[in-house]
Protein backbone atom coordinates (compact mmCIF):
# COMPACT_ATOMS: atom_id res chain seq x y z
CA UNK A 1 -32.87 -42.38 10.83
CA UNK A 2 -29.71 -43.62 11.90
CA UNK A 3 -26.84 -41.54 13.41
CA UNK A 4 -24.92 -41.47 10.89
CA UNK A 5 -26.91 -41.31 8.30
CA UNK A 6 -28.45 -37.75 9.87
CA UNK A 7 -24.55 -37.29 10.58
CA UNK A 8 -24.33 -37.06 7.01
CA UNK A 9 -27.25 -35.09 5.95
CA UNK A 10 -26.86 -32.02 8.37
CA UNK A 11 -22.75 -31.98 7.64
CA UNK A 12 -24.14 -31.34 4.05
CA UNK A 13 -26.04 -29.25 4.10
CA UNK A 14 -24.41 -26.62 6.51
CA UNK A 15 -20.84 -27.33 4.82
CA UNK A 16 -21.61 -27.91 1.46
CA UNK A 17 -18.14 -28.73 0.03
CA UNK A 18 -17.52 -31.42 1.50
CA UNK A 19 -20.41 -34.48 0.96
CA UNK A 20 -21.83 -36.13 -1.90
CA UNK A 21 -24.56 -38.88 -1.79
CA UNK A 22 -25.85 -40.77 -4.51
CA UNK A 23 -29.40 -41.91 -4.59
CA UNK A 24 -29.67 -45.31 -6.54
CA UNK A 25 -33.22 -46.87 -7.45
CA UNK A 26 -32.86 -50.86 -6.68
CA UNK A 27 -36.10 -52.26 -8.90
CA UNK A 28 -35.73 -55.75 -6.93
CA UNK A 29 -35.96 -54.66 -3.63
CA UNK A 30 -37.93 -51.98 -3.36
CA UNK A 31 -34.90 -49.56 -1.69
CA UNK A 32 -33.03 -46.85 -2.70
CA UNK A 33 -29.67 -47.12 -1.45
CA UNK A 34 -27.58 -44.06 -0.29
CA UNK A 35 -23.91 -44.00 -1.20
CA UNK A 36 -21.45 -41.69 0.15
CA UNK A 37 -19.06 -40.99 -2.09
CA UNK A 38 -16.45 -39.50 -0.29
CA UNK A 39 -16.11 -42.85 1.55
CA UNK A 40 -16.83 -44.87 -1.17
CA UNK A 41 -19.42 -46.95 0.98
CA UNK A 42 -23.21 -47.98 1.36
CA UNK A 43 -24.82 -46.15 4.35
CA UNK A 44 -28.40 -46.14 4.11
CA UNK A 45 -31.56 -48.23 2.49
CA UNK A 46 -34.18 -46.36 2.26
CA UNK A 47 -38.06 -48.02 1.61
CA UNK A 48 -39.88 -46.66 -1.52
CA UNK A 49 -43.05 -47.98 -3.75
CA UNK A 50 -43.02 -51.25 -6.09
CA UNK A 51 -40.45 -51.71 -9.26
CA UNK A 52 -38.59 -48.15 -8.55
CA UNK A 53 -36.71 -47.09 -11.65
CA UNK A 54 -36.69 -43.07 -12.43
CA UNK A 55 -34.85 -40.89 -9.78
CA UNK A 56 -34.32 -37.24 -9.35
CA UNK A 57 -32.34 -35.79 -6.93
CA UNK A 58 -33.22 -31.66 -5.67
CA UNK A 59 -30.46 -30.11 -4.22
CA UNK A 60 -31.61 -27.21 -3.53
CA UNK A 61 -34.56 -28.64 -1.68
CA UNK A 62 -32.91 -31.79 -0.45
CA UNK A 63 -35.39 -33.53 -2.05
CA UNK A 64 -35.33 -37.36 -3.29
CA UNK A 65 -38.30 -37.98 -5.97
CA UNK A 66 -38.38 -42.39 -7.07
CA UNK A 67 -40.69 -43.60 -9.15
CA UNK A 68 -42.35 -46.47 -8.83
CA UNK A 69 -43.72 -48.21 -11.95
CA UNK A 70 -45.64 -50.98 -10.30
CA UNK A 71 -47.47 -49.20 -7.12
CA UNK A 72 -48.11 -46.20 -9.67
CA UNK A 73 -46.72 -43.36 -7.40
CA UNK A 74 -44.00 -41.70 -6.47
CA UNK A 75 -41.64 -41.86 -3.49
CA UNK A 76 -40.68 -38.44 -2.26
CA UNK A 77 -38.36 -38.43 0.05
CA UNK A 78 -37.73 -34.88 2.20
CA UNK A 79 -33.71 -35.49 3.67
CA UNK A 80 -33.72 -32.51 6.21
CA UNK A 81 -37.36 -33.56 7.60
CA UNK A 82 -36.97 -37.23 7.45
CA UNK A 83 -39.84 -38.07 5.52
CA UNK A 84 -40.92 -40.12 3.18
CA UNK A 85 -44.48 -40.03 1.19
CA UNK A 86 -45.68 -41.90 -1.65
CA UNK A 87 -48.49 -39.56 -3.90
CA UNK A 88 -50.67 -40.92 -6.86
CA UNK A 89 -49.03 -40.68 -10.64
CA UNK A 90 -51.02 -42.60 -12.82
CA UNK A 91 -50.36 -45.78 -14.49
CA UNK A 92 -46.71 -47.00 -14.90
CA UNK A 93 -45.18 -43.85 -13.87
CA UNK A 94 -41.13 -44.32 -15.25
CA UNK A 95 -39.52 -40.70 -16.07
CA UNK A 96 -39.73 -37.64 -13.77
CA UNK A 97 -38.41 -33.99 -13.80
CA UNK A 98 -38.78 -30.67 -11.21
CA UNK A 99 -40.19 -27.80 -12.07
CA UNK A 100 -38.73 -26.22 -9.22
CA UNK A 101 -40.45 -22.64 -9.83
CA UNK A 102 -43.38 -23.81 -9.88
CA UNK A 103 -42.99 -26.93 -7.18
CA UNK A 104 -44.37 -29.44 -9.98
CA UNK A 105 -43.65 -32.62 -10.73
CA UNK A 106 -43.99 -34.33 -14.58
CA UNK A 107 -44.15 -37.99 -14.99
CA UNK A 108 -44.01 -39.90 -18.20
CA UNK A 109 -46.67 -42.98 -17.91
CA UNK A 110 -45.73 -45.63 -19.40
CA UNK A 111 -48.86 -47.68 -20.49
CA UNK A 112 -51.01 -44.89 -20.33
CA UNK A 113 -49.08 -43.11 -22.98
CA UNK A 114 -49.52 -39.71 -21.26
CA UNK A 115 -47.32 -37.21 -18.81
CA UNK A 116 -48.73 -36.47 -15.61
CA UNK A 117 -48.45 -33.14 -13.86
CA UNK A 118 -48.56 -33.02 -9.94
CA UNK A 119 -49.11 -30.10 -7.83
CA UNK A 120 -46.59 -30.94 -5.23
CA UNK A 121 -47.89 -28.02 -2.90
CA UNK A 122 -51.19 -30.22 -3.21
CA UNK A 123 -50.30 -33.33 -3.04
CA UNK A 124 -52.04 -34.28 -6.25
CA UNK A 125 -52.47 -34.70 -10.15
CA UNK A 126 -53.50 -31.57 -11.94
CA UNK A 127 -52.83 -32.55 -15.25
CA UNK A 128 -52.87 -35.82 -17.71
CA UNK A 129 -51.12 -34.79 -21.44
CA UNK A 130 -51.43 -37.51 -23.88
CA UNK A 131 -47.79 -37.82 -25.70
CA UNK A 132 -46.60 -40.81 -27.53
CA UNK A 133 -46.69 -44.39 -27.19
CA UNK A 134 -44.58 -45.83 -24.36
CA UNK A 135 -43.46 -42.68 -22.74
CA UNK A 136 -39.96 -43.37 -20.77
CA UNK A 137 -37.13 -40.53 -19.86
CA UNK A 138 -38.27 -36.76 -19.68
CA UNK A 139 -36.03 -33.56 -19.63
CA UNK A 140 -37.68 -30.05 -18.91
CA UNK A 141 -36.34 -27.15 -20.21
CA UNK A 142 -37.13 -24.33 -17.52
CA UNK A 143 -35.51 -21.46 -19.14
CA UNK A 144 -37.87 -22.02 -22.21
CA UNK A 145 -40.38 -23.96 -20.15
CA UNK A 146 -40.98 -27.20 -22.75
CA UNK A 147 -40.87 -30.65 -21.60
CA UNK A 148 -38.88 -33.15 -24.14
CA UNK A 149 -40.16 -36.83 -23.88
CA UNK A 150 -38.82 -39.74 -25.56
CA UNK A 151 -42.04 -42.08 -26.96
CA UNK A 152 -40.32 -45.16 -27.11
CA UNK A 153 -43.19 -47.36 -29.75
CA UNK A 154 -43.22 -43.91 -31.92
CA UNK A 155 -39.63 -43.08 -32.53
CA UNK A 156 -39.98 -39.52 -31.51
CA UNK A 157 -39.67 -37.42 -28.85
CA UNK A 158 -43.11 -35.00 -27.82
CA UNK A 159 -42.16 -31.51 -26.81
CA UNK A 160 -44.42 -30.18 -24.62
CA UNK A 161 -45.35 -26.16 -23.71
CA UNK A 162 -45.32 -26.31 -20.06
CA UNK A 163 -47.19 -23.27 -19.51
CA UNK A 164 -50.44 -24.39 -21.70
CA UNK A 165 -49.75 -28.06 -21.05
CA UNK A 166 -49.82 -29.04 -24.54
CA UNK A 167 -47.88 -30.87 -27.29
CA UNK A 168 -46.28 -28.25 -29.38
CA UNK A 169 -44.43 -30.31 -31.77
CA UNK A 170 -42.84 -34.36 -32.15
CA UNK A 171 -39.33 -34.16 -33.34
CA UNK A 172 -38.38 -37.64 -35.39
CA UNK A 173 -35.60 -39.47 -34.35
CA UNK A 174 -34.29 -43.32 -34.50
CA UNK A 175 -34.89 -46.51 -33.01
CA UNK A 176 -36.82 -46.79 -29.65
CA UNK A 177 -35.91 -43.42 -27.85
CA UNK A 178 -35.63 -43.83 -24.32
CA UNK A 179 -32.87 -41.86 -22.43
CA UNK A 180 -32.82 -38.08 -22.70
CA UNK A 181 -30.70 -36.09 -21.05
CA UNK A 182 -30.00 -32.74 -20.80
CA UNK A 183 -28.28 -29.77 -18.90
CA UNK A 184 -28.97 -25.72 -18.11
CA UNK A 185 -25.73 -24.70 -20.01
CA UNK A 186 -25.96 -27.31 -22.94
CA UNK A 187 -27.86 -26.13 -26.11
CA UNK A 188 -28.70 -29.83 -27.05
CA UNK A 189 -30.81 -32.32 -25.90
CA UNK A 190 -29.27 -35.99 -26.20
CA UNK A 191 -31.55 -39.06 -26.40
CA UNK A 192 -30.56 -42.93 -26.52
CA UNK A 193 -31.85 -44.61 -29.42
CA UNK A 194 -31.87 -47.89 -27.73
CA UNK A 195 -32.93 -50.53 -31.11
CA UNK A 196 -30.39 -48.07 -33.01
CA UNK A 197 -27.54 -48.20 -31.25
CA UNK A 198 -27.40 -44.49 -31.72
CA UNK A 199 -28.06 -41.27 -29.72
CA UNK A 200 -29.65 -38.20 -31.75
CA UNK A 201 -28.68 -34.70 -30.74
CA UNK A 202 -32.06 -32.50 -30.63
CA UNK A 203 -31.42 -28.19 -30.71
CA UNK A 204 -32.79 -27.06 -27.69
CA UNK A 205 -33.83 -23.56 -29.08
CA UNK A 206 -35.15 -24.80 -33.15
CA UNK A 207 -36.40 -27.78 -32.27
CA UNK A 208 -34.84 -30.02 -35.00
CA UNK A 209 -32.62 -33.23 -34.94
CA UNK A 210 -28.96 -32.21 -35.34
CA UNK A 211 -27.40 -35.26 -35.79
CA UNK A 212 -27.61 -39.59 -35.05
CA UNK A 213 -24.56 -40.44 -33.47
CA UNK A 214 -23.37 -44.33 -33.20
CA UNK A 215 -23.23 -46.18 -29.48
CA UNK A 216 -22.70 -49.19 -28.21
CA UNK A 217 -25.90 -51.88 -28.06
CA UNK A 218 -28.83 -50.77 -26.31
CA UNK A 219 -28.09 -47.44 -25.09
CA UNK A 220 -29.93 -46.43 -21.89
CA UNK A 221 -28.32 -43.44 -20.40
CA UNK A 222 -26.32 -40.12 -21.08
CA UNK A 223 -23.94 -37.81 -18.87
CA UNK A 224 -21.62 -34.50 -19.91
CA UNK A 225 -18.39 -33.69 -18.71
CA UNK A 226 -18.10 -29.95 -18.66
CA UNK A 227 -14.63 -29.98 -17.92
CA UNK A 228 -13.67 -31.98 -21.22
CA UNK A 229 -16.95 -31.56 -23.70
CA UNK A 230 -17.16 -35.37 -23.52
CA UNK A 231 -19.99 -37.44 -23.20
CA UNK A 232 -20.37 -40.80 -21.59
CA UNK A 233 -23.23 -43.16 -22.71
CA UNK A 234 -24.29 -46.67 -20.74
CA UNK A 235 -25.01 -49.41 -23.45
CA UNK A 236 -27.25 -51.74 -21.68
CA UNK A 237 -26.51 -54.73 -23.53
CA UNK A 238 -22.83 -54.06 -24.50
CA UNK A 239 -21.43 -53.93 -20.68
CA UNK A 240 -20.08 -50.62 -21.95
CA UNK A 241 -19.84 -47.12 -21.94
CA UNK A 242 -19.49 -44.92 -25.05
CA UNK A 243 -17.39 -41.49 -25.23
CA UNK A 244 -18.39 -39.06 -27.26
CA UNK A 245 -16.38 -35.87 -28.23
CA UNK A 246 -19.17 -33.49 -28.55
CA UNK A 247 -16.57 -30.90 -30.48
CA UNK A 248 -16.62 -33.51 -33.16
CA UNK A 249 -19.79 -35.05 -32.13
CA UNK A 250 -17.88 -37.89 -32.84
CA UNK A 251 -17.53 -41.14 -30.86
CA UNK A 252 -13.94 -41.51 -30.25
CA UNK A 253 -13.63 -44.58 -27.44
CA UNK A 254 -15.40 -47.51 -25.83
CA UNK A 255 -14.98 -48.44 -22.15
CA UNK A 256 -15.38 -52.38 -22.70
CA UNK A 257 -17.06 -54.75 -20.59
CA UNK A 258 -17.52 -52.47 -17.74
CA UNK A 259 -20.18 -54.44 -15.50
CA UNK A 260 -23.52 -56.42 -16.56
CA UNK A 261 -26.04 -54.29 -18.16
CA UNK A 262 -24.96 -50.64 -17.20
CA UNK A 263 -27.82 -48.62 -16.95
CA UNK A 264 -28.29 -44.64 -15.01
CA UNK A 265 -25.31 -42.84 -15.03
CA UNK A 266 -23.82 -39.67 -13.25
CA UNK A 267 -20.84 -38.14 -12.28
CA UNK A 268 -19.36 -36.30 -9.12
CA UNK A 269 -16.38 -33.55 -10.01
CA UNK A 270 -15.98 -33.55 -6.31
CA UNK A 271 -14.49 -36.84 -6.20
CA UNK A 272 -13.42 -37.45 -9.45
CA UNK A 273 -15.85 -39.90 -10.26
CA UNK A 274 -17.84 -41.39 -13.29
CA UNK A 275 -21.08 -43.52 -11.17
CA UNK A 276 -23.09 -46.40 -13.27
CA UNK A 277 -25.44 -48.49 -12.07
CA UNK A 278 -24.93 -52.46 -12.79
CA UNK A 279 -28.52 -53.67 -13.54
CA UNK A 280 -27.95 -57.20 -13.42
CA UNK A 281 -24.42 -57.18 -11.36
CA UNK A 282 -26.68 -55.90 -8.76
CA UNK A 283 -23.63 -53.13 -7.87
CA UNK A 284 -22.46 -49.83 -8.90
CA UNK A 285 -19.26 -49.03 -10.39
CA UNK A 286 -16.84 -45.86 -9.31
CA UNK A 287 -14.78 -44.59 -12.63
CA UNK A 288 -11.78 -41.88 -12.19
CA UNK A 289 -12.96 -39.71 -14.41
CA UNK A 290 -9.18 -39.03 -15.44
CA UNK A 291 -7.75 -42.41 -16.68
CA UNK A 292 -11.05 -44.48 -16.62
CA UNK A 293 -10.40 -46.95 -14.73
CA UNK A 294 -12.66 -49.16 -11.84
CA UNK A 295 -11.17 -47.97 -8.42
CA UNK A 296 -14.12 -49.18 -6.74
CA UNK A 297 -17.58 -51.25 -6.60
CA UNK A 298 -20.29 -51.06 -3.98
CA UNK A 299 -23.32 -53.93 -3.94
CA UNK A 300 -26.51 -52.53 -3.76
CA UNK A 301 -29.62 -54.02 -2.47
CA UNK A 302 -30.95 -55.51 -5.76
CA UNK A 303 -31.31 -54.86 -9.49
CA UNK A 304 -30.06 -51.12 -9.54
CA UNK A 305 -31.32 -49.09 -12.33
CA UNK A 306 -30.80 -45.21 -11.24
CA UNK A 307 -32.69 -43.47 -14.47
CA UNK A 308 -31.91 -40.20 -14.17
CA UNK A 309 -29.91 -37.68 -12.32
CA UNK A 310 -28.91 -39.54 -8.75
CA UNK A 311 -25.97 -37.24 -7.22
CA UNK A 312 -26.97 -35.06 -4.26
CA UNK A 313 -24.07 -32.36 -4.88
CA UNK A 314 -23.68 -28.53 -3.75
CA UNK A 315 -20.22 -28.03 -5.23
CA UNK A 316 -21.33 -27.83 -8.70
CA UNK A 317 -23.09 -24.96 -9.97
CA UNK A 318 -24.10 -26.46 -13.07
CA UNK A 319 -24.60 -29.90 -12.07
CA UNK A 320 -28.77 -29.38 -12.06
């Protein structure tokens, strides 16, 4: 580990107010790439498996899970021990999510059209769910312990009881689901309809589809501004970003032409910033969050994709 780099880390995680890192999955070359954002700068590549696409970022274990479609594991990386391990997740593993009570890990396999549960305390697979076909992003629900997963061939999204490990119900929704995003505080789950051009709004509590909302083309990601209600939407193929006012669940603007294929999304309130990863720019993109505009972009290490929740932050109690 370099100097600064462990600089970085430690300064974090003893003065939490003051550091944010973001964790972006480069599918070309194999590396995650560490940005900090309060310098607006590259600092750190960091080896994982094959293809990496899916990230999730543990603050409160300082915790980096990648995975890694083509090497069928997953890279976990430990920040304050300087480690990095790869562990066995099946066939095409692309979405992940923490249960962090538990110390488990569920992955969404994509060929194998099944979730896979690892026992992270044993270093192993515990548990194989079948789910739909083509299995991509994954949102768990601790609070009411179900698992939402977005079956991209079968236009639904599984729901999944994660205490008895099975399917409790498929909730319809449009064109080729494959985002899904969600927060604690939210009472919705949002999932990019990515042949639709449309997200669908799922209630987290009944279960049903609320409402299809129209995108941009090719949706691929979603984030939520707490402070405004808005939400922000990557459309792969329309170099934009969609905003949504979710008090009108309306879409009221379009960021245009942003950068090449946007794809994984987040935002830091710390600094102000909207982050997207640039698939095919091979960059990522630094939004004010206030006025929209580019004040900065970063090159990453190759073909960024960042699916899922990348920002390493302590100064935002709802930000996990």
């Amino acid at each position: 580990m370099s100097f600064y780099f462990f600089f970085i880390i430690i300064f974090t995680f003893f003065f939490p107010n003051c550091q944010e890192l973001a964790f972006i999955t480069n599918q070309e070359s194999n590396m995650v790439d560490v940005i900090d954002l309060n310098n607006k700068k590259k600092i750190k590549e960091i080896k994982v498996g094959n293809k990496p696409a899916a990230i999730f970022v543990d603050e409160n274990s300082n915790r980096v899970f990648v995975s890694n479609p083509e090497s069928n594991d997953i890279s976990i990386i430990d920040l304050i021990n300087d480690s990095n391990i790869l562990i066995d997740a099946g066939s095409s593993p692309m979405g992940i999510s923490l249960d962090k009570a538990r110390n488990f890990l569920f992955v969404s396999n994509w060929y194998d059209n099944t979730v896979t549960v690892i026992d992270l305390n044993l270093e192993k697979k515990i548990k194989i769910i079948a789910v739909g076909k083509s299995p991509a992003g994954i949102y768990l629900d601790e609070p009411y312990n179900r698992l939402f997963v977005s079956n991209r061939e079968d236009n639904n999204i599984s729901v999944i009881d994660t205490k008895k490990f099975i399917v409790m119900k498929e909730i319809k929704v449009q064109k080729a689901p494959f985002g899904i995003y969600s927060e604690n505080y939210l009472d919705y789950i949002v999932v990019t309809n990515v042949q639709s051009n449309s997200i669908s709004i799922i209630d987290k509590k009944q279960l049903n589809l609320v409402s299809n909302i129209k995108v941009g083309q090719w949706p691929y990601s979603a984030i939520h501004n707490k402070n405004k209600n808005l939400l922000y939407i990557t459309n792969q193929r329309g170099n934009s970003l969609s905003i949504i006012d979710m008090n009108k669940q309306k879409n009221i603007s379009t960021l245009s032409e942003i950068c090449e294929y946007p794809e994984g999304i987040d935002i830091s309130y710390s600094q102000n910033l909207i982050v997207v990863a640039c698939w095919f720019q091979d960059n990522i993109i630094l939004i004010d969050i206030n006025n929209y505009e580019i004040i900065k972009i970063i090159e990453t290490s190759g073909g960024p994709r960042a699916f899922g929740r990348f920002i390493l932050s302590r100064n935002n109690e709802y930000h996990r």
